[in-house]
N, C-alpha and C. Protein backbone atom coordinates (compact mmCIF):
# COMPACT_ATOMS: atom_id res chain seq x y z
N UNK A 1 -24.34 -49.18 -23.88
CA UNK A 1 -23.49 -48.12 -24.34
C UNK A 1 -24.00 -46.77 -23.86
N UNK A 2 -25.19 -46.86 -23.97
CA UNK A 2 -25.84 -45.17 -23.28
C UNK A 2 -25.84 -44.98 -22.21
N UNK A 3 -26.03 -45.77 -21.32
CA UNK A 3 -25.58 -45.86 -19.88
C UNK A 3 -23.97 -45.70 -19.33
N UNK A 4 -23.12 -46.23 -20.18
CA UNK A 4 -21.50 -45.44 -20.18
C UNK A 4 -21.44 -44.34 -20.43
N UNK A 5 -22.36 -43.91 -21.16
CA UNK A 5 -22.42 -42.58 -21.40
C UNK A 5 -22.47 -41.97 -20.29
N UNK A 6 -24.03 -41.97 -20.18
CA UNK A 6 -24.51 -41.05 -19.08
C UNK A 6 -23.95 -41.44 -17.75
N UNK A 7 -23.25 -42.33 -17.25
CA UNK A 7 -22.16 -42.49 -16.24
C UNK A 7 -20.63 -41.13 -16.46
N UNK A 8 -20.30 -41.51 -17.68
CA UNK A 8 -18.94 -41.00 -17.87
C UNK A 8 -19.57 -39.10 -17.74
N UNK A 9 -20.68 -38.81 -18.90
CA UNK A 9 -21.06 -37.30 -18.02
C UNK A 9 -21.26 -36.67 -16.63
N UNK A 10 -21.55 -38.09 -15.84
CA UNK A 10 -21.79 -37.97 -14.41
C UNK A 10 -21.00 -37.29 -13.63
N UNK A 11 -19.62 -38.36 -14.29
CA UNK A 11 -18.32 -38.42 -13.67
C UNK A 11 -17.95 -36.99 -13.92
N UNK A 12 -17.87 -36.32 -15.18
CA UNK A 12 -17.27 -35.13 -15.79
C UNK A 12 -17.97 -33.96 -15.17
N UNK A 13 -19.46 -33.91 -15.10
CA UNK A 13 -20.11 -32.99 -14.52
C UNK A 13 -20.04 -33.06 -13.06
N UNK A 14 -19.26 -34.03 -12.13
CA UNK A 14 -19.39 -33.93 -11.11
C UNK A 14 -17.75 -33.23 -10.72
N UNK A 15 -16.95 -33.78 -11.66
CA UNK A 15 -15.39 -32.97 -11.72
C UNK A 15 -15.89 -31.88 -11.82
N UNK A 16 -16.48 -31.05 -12.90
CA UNK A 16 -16.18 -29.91 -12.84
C UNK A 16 -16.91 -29.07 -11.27
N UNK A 17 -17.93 -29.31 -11.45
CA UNK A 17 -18.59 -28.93 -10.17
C UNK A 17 -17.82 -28.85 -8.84
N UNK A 18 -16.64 -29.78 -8.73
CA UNK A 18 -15.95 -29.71 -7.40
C UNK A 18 -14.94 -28.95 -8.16
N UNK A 19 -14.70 -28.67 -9.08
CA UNK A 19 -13.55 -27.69 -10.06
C UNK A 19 -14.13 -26.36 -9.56
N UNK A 20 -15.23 -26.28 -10.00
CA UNK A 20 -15.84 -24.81 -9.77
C UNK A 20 -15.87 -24.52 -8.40
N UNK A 21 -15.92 -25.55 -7.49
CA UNK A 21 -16.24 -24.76 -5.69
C UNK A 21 -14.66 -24.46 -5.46
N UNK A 22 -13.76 -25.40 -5.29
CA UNK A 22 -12.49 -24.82 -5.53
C UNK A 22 -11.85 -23.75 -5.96
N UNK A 23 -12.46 -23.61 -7.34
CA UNK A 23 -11.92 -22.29 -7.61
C UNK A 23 -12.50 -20.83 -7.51
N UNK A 24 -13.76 -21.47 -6.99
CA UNK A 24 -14.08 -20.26 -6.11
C UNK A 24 -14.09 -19.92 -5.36
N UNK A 25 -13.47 -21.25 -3.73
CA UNK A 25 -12.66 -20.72 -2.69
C UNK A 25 -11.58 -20.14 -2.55
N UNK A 26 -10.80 -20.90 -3.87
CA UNK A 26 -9.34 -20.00 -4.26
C UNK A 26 -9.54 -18.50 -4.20
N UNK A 27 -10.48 -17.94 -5.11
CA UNK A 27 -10.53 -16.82 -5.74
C UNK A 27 -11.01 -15.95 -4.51
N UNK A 28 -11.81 -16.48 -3.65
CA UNK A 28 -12.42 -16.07 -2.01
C UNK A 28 -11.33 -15.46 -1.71
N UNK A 29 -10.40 -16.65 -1.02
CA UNK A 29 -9.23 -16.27 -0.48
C UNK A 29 -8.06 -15.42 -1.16
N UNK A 30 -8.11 -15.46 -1.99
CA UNK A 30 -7.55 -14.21 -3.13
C UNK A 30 -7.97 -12.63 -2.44
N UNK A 31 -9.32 -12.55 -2.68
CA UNK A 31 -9.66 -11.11 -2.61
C UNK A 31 -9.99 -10.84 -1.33
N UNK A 32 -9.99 -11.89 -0.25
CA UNK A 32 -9.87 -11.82 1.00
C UNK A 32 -7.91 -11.19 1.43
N UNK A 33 -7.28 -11.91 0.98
CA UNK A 33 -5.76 -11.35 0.63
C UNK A 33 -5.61 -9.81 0.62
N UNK A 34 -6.40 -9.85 -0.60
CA UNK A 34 -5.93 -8.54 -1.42
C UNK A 34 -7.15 -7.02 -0.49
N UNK A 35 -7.45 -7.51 0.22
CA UNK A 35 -8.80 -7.07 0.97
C UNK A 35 -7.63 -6.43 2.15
N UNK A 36 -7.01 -7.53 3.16
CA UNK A 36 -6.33 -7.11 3.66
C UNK A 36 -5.37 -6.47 3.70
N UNK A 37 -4.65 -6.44 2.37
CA UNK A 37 -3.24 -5.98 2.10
C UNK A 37 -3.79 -4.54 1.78
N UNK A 38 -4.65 -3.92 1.04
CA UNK A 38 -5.28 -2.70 1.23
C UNK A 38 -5.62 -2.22 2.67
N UNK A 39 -6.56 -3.06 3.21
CA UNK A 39 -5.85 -2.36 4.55
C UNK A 39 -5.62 -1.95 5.44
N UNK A 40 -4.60 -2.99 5.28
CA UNK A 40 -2.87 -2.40 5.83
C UNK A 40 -2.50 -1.44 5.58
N UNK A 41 -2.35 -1.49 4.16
CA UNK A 41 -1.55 -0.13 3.68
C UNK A 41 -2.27 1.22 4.16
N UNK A 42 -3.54 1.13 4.26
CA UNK A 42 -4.65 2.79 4.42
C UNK A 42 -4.32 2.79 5.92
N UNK A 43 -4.55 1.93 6.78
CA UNK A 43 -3.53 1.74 8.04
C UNK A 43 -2.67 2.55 8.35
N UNK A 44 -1.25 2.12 7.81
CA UNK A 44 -0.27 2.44 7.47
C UNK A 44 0.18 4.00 7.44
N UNK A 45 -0.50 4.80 6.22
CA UNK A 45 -0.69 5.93 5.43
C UNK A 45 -1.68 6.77 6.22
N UNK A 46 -2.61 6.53 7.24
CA UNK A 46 -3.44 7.57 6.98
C UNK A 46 -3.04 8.59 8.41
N UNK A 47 -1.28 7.80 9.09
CA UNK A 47 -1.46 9.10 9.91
C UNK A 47 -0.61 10.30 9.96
N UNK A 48 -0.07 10.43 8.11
CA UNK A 48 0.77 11.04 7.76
C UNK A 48 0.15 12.37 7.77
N UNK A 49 0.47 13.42 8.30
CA UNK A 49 0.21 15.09 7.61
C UNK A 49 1.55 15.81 7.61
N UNK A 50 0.97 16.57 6.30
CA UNK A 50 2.63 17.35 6.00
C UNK A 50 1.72 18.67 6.96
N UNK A 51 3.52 19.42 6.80
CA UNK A 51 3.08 20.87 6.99
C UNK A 51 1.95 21.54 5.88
N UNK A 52 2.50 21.22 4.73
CA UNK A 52 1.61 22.04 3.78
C UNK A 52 -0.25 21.72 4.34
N UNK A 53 -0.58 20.66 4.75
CA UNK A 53 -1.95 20.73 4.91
C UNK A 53 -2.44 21.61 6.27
N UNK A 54 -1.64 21.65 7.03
CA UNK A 54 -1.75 22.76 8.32
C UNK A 54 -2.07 24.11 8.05
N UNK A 55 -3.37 24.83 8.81
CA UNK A 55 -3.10 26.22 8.46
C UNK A 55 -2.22 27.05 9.88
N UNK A 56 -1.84 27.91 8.81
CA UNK A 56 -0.83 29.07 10.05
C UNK A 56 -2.18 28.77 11.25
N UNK A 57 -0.96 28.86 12.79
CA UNK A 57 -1.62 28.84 13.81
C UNK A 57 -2.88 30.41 13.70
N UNK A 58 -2.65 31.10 13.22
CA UNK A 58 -3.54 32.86 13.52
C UNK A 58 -4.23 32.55 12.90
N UNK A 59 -4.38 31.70 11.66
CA UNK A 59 -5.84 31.22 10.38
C UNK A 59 -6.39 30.37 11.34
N UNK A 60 -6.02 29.42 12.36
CA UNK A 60 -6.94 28.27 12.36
C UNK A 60 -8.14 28.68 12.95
N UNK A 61 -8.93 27.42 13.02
CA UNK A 61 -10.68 28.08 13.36
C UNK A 61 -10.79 28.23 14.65
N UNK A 62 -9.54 27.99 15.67
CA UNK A 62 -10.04 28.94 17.12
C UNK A 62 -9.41 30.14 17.02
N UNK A 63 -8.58 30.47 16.58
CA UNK A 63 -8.17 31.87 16.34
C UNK A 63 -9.34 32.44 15.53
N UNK A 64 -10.04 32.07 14.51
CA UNK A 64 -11.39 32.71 14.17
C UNK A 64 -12.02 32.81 15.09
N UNK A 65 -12.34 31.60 15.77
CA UNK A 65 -13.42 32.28 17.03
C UNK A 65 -13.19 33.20 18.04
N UNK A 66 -11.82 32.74 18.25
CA UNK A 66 -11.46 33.43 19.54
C UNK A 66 -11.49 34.78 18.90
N UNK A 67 -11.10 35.57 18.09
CA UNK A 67 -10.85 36.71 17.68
C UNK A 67 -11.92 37.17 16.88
N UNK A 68 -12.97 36.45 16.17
CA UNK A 68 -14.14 37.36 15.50
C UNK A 68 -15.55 36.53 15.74
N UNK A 69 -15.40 35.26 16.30
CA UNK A 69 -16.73 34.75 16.79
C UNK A 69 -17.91 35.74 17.23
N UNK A 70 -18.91 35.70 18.17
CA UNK A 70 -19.77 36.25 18.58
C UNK A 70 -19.89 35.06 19.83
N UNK A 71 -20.06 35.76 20.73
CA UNK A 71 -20.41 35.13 21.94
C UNK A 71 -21.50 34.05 22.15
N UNK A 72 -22.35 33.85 21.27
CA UNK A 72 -23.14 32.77 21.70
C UNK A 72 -22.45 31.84 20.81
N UNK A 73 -21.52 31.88 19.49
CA UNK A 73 -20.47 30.75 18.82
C UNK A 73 -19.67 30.34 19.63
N UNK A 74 -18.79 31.23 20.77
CA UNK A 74 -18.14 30.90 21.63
C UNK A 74 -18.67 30.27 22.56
N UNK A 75 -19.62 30.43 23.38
CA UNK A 75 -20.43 29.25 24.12
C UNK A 75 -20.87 28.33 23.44
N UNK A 76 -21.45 28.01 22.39
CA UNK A 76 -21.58 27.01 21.51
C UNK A 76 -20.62 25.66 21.60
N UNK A 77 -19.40 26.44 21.17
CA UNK A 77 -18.10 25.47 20.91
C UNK A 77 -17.17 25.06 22.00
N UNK A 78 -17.24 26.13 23.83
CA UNK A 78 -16.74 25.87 24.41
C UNK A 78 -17.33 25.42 25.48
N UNK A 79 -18.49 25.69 25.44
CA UNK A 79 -19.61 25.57 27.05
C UNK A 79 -19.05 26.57 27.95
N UNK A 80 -18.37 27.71 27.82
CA UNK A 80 -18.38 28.44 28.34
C UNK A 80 -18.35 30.14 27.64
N UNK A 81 -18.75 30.87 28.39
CA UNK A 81 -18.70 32.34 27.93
C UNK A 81 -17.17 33.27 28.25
N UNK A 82 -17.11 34.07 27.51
CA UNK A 82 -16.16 34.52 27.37
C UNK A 82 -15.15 34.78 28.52
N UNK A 83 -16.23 35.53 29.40
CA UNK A 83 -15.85 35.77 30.78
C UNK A 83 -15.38 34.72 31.04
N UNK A 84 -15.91 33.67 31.24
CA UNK A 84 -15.63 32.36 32.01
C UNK A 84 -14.48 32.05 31.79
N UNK A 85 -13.80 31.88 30.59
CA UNK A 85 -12.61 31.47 29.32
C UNK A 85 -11.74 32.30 30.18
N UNK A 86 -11.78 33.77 29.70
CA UNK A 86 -10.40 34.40 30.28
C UNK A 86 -10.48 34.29 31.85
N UNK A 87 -11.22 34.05 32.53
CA UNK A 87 -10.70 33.15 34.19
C UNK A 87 -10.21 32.74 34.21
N UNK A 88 -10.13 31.43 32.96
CA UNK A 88 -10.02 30.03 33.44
C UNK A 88 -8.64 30.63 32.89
N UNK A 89 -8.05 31.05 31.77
CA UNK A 89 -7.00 31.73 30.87
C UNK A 89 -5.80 32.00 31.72
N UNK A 90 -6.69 33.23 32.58
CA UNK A 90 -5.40 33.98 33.74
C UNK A 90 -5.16 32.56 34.61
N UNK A 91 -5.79 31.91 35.11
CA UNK A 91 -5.37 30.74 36.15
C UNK A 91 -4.35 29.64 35.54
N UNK A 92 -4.61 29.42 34.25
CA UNK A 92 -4.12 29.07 33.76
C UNK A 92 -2.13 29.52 33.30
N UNK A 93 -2.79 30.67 33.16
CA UNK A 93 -1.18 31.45 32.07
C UNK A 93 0.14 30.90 32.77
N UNK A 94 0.09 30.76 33.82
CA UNK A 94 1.66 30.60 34.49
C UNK A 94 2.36 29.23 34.10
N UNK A 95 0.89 28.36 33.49
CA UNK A 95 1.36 26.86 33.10
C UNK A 95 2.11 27.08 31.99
N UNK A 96 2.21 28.00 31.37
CA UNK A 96 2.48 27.87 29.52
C UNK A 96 3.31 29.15 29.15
């Protein structure tokens, strides 16, 4: 009789045990799911900009530089000096 026993717990502890890997591949693939479906969505969403987040073209930060920088910020940010810029500027102007 004790040996049916400890057979029939065998049996039960070995169900659950394949119960438990199961349902924790389920649950894997769940948040593997839900892993992707996030994202997608940030995907999706992140190459929206309104106007409101834009600043006026005269605020933005090359109009700061260009207009109150200091010349070694302006070489800094452009690899070139000022001089150099309005060369390249006038050669430029007829494109635009």
């Amino acid at each position: 009789m004790a040996a049916e026993g400890v057979d029939a717990m065998l049996v039960m502890a070995s169900a659950f045990v394949e119960h438990e890997e199961a349902l924790h591949e389920v649950r894997r693939e769940v948040y593997d799911k839900l892993v992707e479906e996030a994202w997608r969505i940030a995907m999706r969403s992140r190459h929206y900009l309104t106007t409101q987040c834009l600043d006026t073209p005269s605020d933005s930060a090359w109009m700061m530089l260009y207009t109150h920088g200091s010349d070694i910020n302006f070489l800094n940010a452009t690899s070139l000096t000022r001089s150099a810029f309005h060369q390249l500027l006038r050669r430029f102007s007829r494109f635009y």
